[in-house]
Protein backbone atom coordinates (compact mmCIF):
# COMPACT_ATOMS: atom_id res chain seq x y z
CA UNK A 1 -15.57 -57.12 -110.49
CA UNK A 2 -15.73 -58.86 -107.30
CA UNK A 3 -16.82 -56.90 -103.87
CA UNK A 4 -15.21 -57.87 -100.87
CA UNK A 5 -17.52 -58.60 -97.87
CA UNK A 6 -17.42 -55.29 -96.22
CA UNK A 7 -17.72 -53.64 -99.36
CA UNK A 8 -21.46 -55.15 -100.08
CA UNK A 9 -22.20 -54.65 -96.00
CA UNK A 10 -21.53 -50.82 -96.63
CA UNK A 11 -23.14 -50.92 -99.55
CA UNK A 12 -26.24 -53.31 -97.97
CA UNK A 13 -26.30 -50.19 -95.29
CA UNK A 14 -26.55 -47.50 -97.65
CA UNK A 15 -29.04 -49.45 -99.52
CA UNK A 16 -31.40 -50.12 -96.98
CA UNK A 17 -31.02 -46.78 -95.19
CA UNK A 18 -32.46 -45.33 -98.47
CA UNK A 19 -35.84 -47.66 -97.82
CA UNK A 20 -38.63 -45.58 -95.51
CA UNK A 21 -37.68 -47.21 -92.28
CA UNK A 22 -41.47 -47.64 -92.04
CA UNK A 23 -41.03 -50.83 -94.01
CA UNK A 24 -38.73 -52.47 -91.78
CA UNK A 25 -41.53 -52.25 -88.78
CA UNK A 26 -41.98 -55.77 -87.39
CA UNK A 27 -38.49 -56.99 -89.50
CA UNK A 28 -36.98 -57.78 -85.25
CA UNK A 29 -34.13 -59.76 -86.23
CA UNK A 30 -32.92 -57.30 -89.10
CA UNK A 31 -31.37 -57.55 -92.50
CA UNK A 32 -28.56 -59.69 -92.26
CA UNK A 33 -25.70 -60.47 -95.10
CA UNK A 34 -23.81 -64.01 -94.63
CA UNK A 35 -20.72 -65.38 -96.17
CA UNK A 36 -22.85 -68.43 -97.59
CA UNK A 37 -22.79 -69.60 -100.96
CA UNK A 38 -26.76 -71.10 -101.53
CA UNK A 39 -27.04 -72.95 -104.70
CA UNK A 40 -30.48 -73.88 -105.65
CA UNK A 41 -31.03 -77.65 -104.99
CA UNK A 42 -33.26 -77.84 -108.26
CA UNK A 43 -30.81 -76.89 -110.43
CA UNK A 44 -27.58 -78.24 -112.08
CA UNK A 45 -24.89 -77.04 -109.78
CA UNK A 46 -23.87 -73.66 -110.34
CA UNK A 47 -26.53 -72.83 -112.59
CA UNK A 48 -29.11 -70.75 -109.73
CA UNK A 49 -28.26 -69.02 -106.60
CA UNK A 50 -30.18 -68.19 -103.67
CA UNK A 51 -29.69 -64.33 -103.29
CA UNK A 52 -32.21 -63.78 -100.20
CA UNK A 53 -34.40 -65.15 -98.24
CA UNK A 54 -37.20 -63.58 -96.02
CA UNK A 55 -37.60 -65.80 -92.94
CA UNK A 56 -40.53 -66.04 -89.89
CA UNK A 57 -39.19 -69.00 -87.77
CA UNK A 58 -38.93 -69.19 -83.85
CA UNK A 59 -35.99 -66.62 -83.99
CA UNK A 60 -38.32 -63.81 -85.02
CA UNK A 61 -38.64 -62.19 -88.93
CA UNK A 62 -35.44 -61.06 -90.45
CA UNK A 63 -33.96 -61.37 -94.19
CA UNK A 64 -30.95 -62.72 -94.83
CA UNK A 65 -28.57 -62.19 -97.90
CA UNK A 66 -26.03 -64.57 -99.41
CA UNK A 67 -22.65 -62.42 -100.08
CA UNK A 68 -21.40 -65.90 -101.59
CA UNK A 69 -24.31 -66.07 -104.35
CA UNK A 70 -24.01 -62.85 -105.23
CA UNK A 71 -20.09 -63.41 -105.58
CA UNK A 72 -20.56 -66.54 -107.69
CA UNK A 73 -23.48 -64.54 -110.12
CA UNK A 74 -20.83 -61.55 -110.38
CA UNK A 75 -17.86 -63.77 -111.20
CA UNK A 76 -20.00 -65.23 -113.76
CA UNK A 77 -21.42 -62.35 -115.50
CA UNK A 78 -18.85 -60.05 -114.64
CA UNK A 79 -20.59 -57.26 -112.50
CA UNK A 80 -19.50 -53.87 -112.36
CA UNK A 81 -20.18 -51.95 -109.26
CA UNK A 82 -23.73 -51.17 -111.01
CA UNK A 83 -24.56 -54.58 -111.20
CA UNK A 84 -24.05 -55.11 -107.43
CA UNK A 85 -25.65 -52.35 -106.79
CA UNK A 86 -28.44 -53.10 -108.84
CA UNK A 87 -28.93 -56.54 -107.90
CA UNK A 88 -28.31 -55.77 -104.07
CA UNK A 89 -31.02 -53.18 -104.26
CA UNK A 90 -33.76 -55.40 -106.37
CA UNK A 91 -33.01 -58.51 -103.89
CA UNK A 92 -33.57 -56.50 -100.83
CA UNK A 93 -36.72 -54.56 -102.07
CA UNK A 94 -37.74 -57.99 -102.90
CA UNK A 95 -37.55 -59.66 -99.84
CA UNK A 96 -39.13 -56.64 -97.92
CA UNK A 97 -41.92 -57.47 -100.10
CA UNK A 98 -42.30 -60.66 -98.68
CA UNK A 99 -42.12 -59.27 -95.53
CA UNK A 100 -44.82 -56.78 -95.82
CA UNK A 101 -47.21 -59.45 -97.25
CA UNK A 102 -46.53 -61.95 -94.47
CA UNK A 103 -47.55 -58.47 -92.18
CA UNK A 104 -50.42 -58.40 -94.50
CA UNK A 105 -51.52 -62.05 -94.55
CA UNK A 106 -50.53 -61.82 -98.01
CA UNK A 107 -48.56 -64.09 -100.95
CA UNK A 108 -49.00 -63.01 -104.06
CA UNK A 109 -44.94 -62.74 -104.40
CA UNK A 110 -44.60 -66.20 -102.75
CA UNK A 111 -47.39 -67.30 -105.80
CA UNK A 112 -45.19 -65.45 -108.47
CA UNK A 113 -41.79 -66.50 -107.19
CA UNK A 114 -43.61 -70.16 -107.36
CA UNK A 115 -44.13 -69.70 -110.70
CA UNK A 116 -41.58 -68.61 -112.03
CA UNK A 117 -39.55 -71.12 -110.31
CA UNK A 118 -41.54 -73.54 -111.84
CA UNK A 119 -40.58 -72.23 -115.28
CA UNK A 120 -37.46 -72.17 -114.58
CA UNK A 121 -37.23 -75.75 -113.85
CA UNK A 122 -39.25 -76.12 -117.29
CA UNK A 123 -36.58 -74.66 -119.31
CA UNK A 124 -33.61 -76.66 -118.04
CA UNK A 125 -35.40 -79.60 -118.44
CA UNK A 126 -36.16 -78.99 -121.95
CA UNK A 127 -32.14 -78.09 -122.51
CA UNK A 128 -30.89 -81.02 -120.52
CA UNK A 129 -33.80 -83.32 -123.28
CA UNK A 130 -32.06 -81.32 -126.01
CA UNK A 131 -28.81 -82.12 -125.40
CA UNK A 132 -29.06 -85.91 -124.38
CA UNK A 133 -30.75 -86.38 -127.99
């Protein structure tokens, strides 16, 4: 099932409203969902999607959310309205996370989210070795 736009917005608002606004202290420029579609540059096309990112630039601290990755995970694995739910809700807990460690002078989920990238990139190389033999 495929969510339009406004439909993950609403659901984005409802979602975050449910956070203790406590956590969104210091978060100036917001939670933001885009249109973008963000594949991940160390992956075969179409294989990993950026979901969210948590960002501290010039412009202030704000997270922004890819409505386009989401789309292309849900056509894939054909979400139900759970599923968006589900993986709206984890992404955004997530990348408050980050937030509340940069607050913090923390990483530990930049560390983890290193790692596991890192095996990640393990696996596919191993299947791309497996199926060039």
């Amino acid at each position: 099932m495929l969510l339009t736009f406004e439909q993950v917005g609403e659901t984005l608002d409802d979602l975050a409203d449910a956070f203790p606004q406590g956590l969104f202290d210091g978060l100036n420029g917001g939670v933001n969902l885009l249109e973008d579609t963000v594949p991940d540059p160390d992956f075969p096309e179409g294989e990993m999607y950026i979901l969210g990112e948590y960002c501290d630039d010039l412009l202030g601290k704000y997270i922004n959310l890819y409505y386009g990755s989401f789309a292309a995970l849900a056509k894939r694995e054909d979400w139900d309205t759970d599923d968006w739910v589900d993986e709206l809700q984890t992404t955004l807990a997530h990348e408050l996370t980050h937030h509340l460690e940069a607050l913090g002078g923390l990483h530990g989920l930049d560390d983890r989210d290193a790692l596991e990238l890192e095996r990640w990139r393990a696996e596919y190389a191993a299947e791309d070795d497996a199926t060039e033999e």
